[in-house]
C-alpha atoms as a PDB file:
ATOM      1  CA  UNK A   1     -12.518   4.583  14.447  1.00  0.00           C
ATOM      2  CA  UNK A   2      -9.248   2.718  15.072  1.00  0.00           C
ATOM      3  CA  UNK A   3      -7.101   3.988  18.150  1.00  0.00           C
ATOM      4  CA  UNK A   4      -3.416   3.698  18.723  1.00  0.00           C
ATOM      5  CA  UNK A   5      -3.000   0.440  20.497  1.00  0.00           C
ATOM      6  CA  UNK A   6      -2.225   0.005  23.820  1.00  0.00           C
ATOM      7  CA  UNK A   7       1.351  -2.271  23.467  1.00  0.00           C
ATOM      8  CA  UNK A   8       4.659  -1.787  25.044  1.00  0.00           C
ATOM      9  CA  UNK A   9       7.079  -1.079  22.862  1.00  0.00           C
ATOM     10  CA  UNK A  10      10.599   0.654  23.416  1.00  0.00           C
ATOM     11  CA  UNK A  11      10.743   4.320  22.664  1.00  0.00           C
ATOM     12  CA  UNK A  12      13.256   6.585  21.923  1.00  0.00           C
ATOM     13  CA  UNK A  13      12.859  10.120  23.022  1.00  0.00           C
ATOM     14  CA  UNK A  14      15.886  12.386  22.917  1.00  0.00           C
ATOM     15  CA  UNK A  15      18.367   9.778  22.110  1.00  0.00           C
ATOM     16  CA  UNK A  16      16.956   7.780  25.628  1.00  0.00           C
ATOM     17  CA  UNK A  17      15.201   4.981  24.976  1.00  0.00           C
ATOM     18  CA  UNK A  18      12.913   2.993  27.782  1.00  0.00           C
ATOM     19  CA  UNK A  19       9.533   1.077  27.104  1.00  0.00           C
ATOM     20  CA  UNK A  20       5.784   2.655  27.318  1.00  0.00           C
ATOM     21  CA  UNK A  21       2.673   1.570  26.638  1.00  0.00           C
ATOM     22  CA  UNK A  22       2.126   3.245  23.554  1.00  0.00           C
ATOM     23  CA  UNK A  23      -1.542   4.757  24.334  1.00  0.00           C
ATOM     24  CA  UNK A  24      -0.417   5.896  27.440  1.00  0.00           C
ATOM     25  CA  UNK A  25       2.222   8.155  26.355  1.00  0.00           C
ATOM     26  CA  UNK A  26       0.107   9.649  23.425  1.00  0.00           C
ATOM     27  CA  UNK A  27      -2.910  10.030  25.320  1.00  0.00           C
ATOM     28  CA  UNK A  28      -4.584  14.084  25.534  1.00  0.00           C
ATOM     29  CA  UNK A  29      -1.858  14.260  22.437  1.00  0.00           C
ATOM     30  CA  UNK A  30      -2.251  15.708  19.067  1.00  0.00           C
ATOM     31  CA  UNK A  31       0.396  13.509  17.069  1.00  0.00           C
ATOM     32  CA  UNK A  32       1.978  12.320  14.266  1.00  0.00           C
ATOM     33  CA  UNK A  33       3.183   8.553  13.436  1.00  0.00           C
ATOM     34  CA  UNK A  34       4.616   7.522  10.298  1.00  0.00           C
ATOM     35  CA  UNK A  35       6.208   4.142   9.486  1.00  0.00           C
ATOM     36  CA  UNK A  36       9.006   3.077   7.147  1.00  0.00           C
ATOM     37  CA  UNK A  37      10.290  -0.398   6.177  1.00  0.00           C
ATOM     38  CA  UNK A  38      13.533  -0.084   7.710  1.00  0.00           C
ATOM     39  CA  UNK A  39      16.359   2.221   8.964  1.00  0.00           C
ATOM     40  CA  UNK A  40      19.326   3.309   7.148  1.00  0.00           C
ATOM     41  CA  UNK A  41      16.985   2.493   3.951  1.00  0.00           C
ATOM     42  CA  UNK A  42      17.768   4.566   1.491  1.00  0.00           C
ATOM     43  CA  UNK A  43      14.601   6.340   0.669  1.00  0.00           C
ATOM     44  CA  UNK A  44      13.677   6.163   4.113  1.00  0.00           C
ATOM     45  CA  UNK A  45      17.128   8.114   5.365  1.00  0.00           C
ATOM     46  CA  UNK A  46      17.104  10.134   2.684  1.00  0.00           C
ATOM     47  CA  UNK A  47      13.266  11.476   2.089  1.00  0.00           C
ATOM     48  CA  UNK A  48      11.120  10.182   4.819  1.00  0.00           C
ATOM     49  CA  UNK A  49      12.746  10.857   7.468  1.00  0.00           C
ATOM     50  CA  UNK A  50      14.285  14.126   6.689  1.00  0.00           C
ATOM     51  CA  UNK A  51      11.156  15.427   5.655  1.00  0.00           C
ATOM     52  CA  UNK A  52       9.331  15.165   8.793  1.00  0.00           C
ATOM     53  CA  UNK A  53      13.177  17.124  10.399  1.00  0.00           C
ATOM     54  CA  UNK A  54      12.444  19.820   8.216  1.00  0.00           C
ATOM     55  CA  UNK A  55       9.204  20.352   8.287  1.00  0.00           C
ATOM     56  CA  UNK A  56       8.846  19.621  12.600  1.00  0.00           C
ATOM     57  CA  UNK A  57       8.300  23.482  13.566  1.00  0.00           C
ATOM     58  CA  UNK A  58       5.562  24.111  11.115  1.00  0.00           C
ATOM     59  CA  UNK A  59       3.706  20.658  12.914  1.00  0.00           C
ATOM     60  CA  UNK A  60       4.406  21.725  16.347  1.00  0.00           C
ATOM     61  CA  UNK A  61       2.422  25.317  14.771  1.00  0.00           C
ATOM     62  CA  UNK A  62      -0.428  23.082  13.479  1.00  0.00           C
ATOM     63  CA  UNK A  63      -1.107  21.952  17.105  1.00  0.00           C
ATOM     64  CA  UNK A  64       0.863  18.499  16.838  1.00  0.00           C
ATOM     65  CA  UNK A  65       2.642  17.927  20.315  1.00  0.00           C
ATOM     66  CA  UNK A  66       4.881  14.849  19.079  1.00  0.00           C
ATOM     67  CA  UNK A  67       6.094  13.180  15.629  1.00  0.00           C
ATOM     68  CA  UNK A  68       6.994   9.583  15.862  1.00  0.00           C
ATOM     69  CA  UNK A  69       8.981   7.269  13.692  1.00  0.00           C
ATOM     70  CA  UNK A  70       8.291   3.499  13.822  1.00  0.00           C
ATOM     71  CA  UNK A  71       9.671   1.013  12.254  1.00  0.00           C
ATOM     72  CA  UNK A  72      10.354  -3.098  12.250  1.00  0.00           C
ATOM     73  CA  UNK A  73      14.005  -2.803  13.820  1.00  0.00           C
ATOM     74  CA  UNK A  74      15.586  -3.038  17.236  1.00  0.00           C
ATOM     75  CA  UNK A  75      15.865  -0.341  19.708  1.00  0.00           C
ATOM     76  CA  UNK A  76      19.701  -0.474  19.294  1.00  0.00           C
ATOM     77  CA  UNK A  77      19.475   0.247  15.059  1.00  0.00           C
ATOM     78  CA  UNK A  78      16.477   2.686  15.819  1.00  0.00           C
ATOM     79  CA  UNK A  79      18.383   4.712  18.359  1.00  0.00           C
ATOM     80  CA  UNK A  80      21.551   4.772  15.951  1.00  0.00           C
ATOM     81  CA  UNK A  81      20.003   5.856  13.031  1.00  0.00           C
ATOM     82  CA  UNK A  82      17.849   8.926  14.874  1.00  0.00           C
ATOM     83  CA  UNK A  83      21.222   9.475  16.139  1.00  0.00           C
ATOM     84  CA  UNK A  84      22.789   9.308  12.797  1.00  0.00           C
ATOM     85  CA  UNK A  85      20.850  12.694  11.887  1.00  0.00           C
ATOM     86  CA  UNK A  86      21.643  16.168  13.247  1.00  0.00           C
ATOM     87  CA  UNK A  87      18.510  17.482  14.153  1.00  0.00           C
ATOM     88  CA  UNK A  88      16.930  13.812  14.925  1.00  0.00           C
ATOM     89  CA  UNK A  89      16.330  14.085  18.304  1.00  0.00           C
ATOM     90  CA  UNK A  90      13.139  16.190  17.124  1.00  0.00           C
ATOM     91  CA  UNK A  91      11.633  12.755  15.869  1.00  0.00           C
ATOM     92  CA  UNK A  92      10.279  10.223  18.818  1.00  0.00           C
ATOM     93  CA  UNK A  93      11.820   6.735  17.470  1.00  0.00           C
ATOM     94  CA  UNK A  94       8.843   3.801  18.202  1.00  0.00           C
ATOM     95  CA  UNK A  95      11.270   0.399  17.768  1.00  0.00           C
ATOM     96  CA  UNK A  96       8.604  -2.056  16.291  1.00  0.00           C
ATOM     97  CA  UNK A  97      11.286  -4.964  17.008  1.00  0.00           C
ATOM     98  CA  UNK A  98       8.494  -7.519  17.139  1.00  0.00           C
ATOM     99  CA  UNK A  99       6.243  -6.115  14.563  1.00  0.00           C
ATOM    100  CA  UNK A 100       3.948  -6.271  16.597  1.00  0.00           C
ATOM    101  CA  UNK A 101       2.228  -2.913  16.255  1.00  0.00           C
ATOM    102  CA  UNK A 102       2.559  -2.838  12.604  1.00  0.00           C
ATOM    103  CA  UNK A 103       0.522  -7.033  12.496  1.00  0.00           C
ATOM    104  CA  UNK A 104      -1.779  -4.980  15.169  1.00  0.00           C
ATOM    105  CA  UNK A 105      -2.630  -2.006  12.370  1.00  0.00           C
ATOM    106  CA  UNK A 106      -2.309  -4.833   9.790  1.00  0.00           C
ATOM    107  CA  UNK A 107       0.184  -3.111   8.050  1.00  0.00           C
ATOM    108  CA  UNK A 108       3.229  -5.192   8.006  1.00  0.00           C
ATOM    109  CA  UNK A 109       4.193  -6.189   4.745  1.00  0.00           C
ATOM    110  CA  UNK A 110       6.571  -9.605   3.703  1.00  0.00           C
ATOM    111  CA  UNK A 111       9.961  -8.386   2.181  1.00  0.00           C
ATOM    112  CA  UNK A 112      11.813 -11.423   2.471  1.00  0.00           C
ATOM    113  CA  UNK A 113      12.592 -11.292  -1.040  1.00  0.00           C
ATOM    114  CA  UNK A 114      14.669  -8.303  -0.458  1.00  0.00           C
ATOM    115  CA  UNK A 115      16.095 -10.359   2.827  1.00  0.00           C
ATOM    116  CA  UNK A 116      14.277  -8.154   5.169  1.00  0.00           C
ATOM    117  CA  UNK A 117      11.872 -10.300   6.132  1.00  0.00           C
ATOM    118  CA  UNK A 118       8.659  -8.749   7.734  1.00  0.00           C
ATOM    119  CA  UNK A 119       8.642  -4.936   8.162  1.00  0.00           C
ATOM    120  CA  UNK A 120       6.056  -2.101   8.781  1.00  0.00           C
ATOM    121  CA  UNK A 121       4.437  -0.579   5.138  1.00  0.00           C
ATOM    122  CA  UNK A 122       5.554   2.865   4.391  1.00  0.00           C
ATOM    123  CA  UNK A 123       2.408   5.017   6.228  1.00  0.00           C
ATOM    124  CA  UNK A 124       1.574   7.940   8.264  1.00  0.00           C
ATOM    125  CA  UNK A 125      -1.449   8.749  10.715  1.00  0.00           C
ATOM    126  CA  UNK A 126      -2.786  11.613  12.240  1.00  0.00           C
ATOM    127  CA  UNK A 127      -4.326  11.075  15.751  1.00  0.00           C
ATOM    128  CA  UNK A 128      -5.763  12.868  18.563  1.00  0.00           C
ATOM    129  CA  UNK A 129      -6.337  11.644  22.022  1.00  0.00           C
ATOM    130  CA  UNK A 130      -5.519   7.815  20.418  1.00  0.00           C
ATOM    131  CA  UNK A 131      -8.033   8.387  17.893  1.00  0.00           C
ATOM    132  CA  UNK A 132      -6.641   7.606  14.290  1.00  0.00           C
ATOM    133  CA  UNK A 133      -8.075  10.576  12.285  1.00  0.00           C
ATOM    134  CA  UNK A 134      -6.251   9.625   9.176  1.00  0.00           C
ATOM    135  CA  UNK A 135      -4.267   6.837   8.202  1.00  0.00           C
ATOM    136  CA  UNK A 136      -2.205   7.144   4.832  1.00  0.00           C
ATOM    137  CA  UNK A 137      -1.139   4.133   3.917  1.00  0.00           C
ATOM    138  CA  UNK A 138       1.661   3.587   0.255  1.00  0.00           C
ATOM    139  CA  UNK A 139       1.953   1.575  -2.242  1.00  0.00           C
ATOM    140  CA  UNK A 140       4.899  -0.803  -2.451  1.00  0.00           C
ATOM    141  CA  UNK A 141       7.804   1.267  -3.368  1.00  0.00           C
ATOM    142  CA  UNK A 142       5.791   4.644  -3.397  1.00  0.00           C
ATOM    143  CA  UNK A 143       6.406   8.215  -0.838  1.00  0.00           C
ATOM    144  CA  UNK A 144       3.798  10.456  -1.759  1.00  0.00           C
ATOM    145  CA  UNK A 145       1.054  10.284   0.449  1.00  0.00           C
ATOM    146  CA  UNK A 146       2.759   9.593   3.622  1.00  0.00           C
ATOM    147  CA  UNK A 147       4.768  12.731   2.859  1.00  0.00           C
ATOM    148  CA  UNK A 148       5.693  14.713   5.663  1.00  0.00           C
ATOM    149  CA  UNK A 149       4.379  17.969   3.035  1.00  0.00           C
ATOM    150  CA  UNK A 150       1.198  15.880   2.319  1.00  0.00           C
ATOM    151  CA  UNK A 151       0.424  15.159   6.030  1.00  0.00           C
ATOM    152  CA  UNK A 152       0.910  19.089   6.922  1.00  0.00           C
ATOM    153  CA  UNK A 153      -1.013  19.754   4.164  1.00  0.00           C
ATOM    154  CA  UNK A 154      -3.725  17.786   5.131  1.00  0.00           C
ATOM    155  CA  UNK A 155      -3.691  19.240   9.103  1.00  0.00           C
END
């Protein structure tokens, strides 16, 4: 079973951002990660992310503690574009900046040819105490199964 890697990356929690080791501050957690290929994007602003915003009080009743967003962009555009929604502060921001969580779950994906050069696959995962119950993983261009109805469907 894969586990939610120990790395420090920046995270931003209620428009504060400041670096953790990821594991530690999911540990004894119930939570929710999902992944798009880059901020201000338009599906990702528009349907990803929302999604998860409107759909956050029915997780927290399904016995999730935390939803994160992560994605292959500084901690500056990350924090801006939670910002840039009303209700985002309800979404933990995980700035991937390095990729380097998304090489570690090998799911970083090449899309230089759209000049954005490496970013994280569109994805979502359930875990629970660091262990990855279910990883949903799309297909280029796709937002169905990293849904944030399919993942409370599938809690």
């Amino acid at each position: 079973m894969k586990k939610i890697p120990a790395i420090k990356l920046p995270i931003i929690d209620n428009r504060i951002s400041s670096n953790h080791i990821l594991s530690e501050i999911t540990a004894n957690k119930q939570i929710i990660i999902f992944g798009v290929p880059g901020a201000f994007t338009p599906t990702c602003s528009e349907k990803h992310f929302p999604g998860f915003i409107n759909l956050s009080e029915q997780f927290m009743e399904k016995g999730i503690d935390d939803i994160y967003c992560l994605s292959v962009n500084d901690v500056f555009v990350m924090k801006s574009w939670l910002e840039s929604f009303s209700k985002g502060n309800l979404i933990k921001g995980i700035a991937d900046g390095n990729a380097e969580f998304s090489n570690l779950m090998e799911l970083s994906y090449d899309y230089s040819r759209s000049f954005m050069g490496i970013r994280c696959r569109r994805f979502a995962l359930i875990a629970k105490q660091n262990n990855i119950l279910k990883l949903f993983v799309e297909k280029k261009g796709e937002l169905s199964i990293s849904s944030a109805e399919n993942i409370l469907n599938q809690l």
